[in-house]
Protein backbone atom coordinates (compact mmCIF):
# COMPACT_ATOMS: atom_id res chain seq x y z
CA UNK A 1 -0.92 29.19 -11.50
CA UNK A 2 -3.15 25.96 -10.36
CA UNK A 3 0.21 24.21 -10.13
CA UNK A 4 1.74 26.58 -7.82
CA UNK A 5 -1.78 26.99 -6.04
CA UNK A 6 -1.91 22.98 -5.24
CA UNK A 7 1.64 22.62 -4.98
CA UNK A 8 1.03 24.59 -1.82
CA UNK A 9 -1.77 23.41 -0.75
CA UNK A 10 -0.54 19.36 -0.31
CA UNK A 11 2.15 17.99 1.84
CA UNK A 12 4.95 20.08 1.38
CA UNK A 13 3.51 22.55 3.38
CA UNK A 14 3.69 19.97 6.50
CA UNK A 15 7.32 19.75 5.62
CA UNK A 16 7.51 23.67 5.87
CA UNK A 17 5.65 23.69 9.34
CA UNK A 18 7.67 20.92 10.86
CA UNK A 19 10.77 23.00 9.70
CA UNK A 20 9.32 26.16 11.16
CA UNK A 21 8.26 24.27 14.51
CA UNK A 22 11.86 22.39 14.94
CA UNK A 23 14.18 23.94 12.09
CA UNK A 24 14.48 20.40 10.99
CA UNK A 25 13.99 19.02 7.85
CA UNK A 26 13.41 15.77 5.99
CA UNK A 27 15.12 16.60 2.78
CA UNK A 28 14.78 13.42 0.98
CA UNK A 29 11.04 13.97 1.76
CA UNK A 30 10.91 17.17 0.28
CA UNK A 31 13.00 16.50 -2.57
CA UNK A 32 11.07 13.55 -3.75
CA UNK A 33 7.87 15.29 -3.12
CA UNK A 34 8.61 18.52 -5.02
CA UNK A 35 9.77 15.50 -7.80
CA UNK A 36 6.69 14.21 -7.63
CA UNK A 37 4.55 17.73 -8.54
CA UNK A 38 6.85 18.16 -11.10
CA UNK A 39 6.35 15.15 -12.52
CA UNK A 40 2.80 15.66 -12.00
CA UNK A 41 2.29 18.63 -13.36
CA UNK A 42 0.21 17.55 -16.43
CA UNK A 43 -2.78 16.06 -14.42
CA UNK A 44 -3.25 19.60 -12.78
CA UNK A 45 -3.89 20.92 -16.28
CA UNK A 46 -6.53 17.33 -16.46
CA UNK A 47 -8.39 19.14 -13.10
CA UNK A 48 -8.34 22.34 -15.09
CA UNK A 49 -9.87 21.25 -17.80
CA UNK A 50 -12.15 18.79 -15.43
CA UNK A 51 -13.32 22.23 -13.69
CA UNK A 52 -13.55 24.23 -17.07
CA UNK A 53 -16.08 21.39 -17.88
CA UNK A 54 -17.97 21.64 -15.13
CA UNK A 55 -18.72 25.14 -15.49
CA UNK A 56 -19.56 25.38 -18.71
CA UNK A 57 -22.43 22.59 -17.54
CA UNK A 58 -23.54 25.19 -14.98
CA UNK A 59 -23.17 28.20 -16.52
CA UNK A 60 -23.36 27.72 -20.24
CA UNK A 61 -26.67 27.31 -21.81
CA UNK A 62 -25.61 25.84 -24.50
CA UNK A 63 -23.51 22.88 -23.50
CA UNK A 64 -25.71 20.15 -23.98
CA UNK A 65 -25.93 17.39 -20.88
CA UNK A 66 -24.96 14.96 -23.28
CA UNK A 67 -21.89 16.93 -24.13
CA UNK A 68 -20.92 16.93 -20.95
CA UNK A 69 -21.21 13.91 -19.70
CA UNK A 70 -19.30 12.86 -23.03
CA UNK A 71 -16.62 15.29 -22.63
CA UNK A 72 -16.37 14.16 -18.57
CA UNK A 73 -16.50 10.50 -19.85
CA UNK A 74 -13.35 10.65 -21.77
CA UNK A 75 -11.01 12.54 -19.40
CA UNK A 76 -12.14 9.51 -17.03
CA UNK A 77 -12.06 6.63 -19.43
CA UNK A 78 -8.41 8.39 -20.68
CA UNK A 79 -6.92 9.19 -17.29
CA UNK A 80 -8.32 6.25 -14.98
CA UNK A 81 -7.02 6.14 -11.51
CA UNK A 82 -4.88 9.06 -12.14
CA UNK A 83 -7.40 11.23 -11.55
CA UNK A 84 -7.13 9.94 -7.91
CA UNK A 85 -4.07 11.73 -6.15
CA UNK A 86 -3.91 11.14 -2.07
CA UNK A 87 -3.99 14.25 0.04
CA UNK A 88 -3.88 16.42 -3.36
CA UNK A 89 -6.26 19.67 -3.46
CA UNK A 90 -8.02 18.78 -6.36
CA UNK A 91 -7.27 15.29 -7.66
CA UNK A 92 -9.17 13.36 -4.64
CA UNK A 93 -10.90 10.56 -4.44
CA UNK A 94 -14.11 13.26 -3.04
CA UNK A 95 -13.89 14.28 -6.03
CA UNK A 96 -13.14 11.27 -8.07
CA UNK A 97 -16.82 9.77 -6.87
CA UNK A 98 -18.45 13.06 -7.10
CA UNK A 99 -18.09 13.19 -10.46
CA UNK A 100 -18.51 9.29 -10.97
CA UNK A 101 -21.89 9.70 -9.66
CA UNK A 102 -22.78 12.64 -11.72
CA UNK A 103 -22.01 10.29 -14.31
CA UNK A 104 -24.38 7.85 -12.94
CA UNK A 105 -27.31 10.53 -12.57
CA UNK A 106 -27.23 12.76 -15.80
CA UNK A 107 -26.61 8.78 -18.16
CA UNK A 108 -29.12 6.50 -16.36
CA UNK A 109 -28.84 4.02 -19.19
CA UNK A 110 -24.92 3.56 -18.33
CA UNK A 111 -24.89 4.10 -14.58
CA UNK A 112 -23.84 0.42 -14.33
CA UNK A 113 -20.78 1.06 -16.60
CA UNK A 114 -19.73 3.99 -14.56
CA UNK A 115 -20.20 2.15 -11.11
CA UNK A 116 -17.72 -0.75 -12.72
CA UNK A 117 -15.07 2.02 -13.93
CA UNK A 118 -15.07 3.99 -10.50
CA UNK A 119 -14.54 0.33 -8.49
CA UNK A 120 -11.58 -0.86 -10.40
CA UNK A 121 -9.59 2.38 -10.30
CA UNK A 122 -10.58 2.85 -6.65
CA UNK A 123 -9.21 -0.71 -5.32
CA UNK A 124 -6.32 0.21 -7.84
CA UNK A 125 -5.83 3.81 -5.45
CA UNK A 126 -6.33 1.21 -1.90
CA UNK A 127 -3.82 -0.92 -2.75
CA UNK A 128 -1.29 1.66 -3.79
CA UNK A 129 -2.01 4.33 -0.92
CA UNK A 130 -2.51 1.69 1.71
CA UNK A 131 -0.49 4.34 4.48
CA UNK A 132 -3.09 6.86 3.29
CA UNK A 133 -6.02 5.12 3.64
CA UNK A 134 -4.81 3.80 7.32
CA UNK A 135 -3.73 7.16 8.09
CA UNK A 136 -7.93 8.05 7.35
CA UNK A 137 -7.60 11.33 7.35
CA UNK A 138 -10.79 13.23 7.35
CA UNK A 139 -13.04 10.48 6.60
CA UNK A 140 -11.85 10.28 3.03
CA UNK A 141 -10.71 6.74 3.15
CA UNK A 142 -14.02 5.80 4.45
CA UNK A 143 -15.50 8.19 1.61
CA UNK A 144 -14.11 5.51 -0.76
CA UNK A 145 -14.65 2.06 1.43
CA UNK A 146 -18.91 3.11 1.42
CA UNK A 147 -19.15 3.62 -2.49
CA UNK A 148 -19.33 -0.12 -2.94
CA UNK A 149 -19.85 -2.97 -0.53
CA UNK A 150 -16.44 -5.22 -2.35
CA UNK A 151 -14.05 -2.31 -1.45
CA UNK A 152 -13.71 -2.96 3.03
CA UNK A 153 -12.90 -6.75 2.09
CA UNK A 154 -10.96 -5.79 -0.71
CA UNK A 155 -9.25 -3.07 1.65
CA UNK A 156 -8.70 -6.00 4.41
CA UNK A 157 -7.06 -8.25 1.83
CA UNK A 158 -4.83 -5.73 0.86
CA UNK A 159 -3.18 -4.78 4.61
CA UNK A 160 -2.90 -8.60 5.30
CA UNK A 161 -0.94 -8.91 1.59
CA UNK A 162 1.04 -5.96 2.45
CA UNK A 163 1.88 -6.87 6.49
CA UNK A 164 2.88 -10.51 5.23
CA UNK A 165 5.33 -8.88 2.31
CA UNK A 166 7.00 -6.55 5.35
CA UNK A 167 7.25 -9.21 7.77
CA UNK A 168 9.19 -10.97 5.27
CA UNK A 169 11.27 -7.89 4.05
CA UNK A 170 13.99 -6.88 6.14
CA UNK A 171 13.93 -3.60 3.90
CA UNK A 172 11.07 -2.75 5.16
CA UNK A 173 10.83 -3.94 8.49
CA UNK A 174 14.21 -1.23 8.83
CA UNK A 175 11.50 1.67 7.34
CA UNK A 176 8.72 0.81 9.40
CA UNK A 177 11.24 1.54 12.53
CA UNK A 178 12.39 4.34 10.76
CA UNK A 179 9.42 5.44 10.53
CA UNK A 180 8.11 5.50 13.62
CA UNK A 181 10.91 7.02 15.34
CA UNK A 182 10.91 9.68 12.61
CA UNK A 183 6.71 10.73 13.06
CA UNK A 184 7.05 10.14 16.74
CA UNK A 185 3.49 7.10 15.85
CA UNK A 186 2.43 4.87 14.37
CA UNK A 187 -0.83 2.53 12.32
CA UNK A 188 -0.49 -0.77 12.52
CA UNK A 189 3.56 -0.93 12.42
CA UNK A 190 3.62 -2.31 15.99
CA UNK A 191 1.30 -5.53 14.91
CA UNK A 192 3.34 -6.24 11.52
CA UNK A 193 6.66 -5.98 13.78
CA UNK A 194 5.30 -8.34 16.20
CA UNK A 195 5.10 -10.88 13.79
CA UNK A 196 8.83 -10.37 12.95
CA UNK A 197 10.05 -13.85 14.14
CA UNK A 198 13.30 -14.32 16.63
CA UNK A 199 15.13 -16.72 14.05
CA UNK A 200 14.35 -14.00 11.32
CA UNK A 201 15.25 -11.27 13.80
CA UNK A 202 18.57 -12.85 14.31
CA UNK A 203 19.25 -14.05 10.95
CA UNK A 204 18.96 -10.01 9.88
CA UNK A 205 21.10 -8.87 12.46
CA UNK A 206 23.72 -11.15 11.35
CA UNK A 207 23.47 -10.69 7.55
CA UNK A 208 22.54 -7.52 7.38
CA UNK A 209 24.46 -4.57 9.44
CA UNK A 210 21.64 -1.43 7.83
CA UNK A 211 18.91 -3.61 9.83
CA UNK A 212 21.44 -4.24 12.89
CA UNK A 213 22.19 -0.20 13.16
CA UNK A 214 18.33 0.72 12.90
CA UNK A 215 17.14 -1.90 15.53
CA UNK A 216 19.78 -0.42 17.55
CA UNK A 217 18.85 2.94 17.17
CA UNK A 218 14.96 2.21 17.28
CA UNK A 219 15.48 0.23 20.88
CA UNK A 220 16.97 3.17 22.09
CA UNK A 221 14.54 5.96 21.25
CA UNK A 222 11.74 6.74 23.28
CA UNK A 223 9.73 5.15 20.42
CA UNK A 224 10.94 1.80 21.04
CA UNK A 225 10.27 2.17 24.69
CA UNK A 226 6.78 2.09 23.97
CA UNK A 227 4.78 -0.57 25.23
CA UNK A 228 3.20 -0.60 21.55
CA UNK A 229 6.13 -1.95 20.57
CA UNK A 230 7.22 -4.27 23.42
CA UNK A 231 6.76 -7.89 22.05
CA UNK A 232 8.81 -6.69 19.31
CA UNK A 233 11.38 -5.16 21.50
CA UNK A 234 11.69 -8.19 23.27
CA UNK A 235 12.38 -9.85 20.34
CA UNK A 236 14.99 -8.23 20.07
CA UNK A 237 16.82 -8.03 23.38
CA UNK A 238 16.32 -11.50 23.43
CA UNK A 239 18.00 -12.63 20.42
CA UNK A 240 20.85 -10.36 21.44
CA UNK A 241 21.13 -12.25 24.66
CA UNK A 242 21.48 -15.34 23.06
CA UNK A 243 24.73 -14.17 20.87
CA UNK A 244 26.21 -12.50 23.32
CA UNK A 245 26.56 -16.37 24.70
CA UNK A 246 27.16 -17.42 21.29
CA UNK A 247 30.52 -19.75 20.63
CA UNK A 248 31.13 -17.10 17.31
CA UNK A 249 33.37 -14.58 19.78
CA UNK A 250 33.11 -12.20 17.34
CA UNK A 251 29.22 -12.38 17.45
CA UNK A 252 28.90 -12.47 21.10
CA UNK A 253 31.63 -9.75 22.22
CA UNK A 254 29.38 -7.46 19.62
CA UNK A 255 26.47 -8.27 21.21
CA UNK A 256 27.64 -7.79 24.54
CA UNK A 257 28.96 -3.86 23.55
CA UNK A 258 24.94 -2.98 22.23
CA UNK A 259 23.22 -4.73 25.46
CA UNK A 260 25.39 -2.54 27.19
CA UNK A 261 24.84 0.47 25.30
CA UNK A 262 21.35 -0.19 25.30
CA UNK A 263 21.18 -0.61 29.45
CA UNK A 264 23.19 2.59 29.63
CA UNK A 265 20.60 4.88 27.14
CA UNK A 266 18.07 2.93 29.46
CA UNK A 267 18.98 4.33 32.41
């Protein structure tokens, strides 16, 4: 029932509103996400057991608090940073410090210990849900940032390793336009693409046709209109301009068809 219960309660119900709203849907989205709590399924019987545990400390007279904080001790030290599940109901990182410094109160002597533990699985969850933590939804990404003073730098590091990797990944350079066109926004998508260079911008357009069709279709939705987006754009429009004068005829007569597509959808 707790499956069911947070299965509901995570992000496929956005899915279900956005279908209800437009009668669209993202099916890959839902498919893999559905996947996902399938595949998940055993760490929502961890935060049963997790919450069992915690009652019995409250309620039971007596469970020892050395019991507990042994019992809570080795679901942690078992499960690490699995415990930590963005947007899910249960498996939060709220949660994940709550109990890290309940830890830290009821076992004085290993506080220390605990603090360590919590910090390594916690810049393991930043650098893994680095869209989640921009995204900052409800304060929970700065939740995590103020339980030790390493984690903001740490956090910095992380979006400057991952902006670098895009800007030199056609892959996902094509899913950061993708994305935007597809949520209608954006984080910091328009800074990575403006660091896309022309020469790279042209060298993907002519050696690979999945980033040539996307670019195409992002400079002609409203999205790529945006003046967020603009020294990107241009980019674009200029390195377009220069093979449709190109000496390949085959590049520039191609050229020449999407600048003129792209004036017409303009209009």
């Amino acid at each position: 029932m707790i499956g069911i219960y947070l299965l509901l309660k995570s992000d496929v119900v956005f899915i279900l509103r956005q279908y209800c709203q437009t009668s669209l849907v993202d099916e890959e989205s839902l498919v893999n996400i559905i996947k996902s709590k399938i595949n998940n399924q055993h760490l929502y019987v961890i935060s049963d057991d997790i919450q069992k545990k915690r009652d019995k400390h409250l309620y039971d007279m007596s469970y020892e608090v050395d019991s507990y904080v042994e019992d809570l001790w080795e679901i942690f030290e078992e499960h690490g940073n699995k415990l930590i599940i963005a947007g899910d109901a249960y498996l939060n990182s709220g949660n994940f410090i709550h109990y890290i410094e309940q830890l830290k109160e009821l076992d004085i002597e290993n506080k220390e210990k605990y603090h360590d533990f919590a910090v390594e699985h916690l810049k393991s969850f930043i650098k893994e849900n680095l869209d989640w933590m921009k995204d900052g939804s409800f304060g929970d990404a700065q939740n995590i940032l103020d339980f030790d003073v390493s984690l903001p730098d740490y956090y910095e590091e992380c979006i400057k390793e991952s902006d670098q990797s895009a800007v030199n990944s056609v892959e996902q350079i094509i899913t950061m336009m993708r994305d935007i066109r597809q949520k209608h926004g954006w984080n910091n998508e328009p800074e990575v693409l403006s660091k896309v260079q022309p020469k790279d911008i042209k060298q993907y357009i002519l050696d690979n046709p999945k980033y040539c069709k996307e670019v195409v279709r992002f400079l002609s939705s409203p999205e790529g209109k945006d003046l967020n987006v603009s020294e990107y754009t241009e980019n674009v429009i200029s390195v377009f301009q220069d093979l449709s004068k190109s000496q390949n005829k085959n590049h520039a007569d191609k050229a020449k068809k999407i600048l003129k597509y792209l004036e017409n959808t303009n209009k």
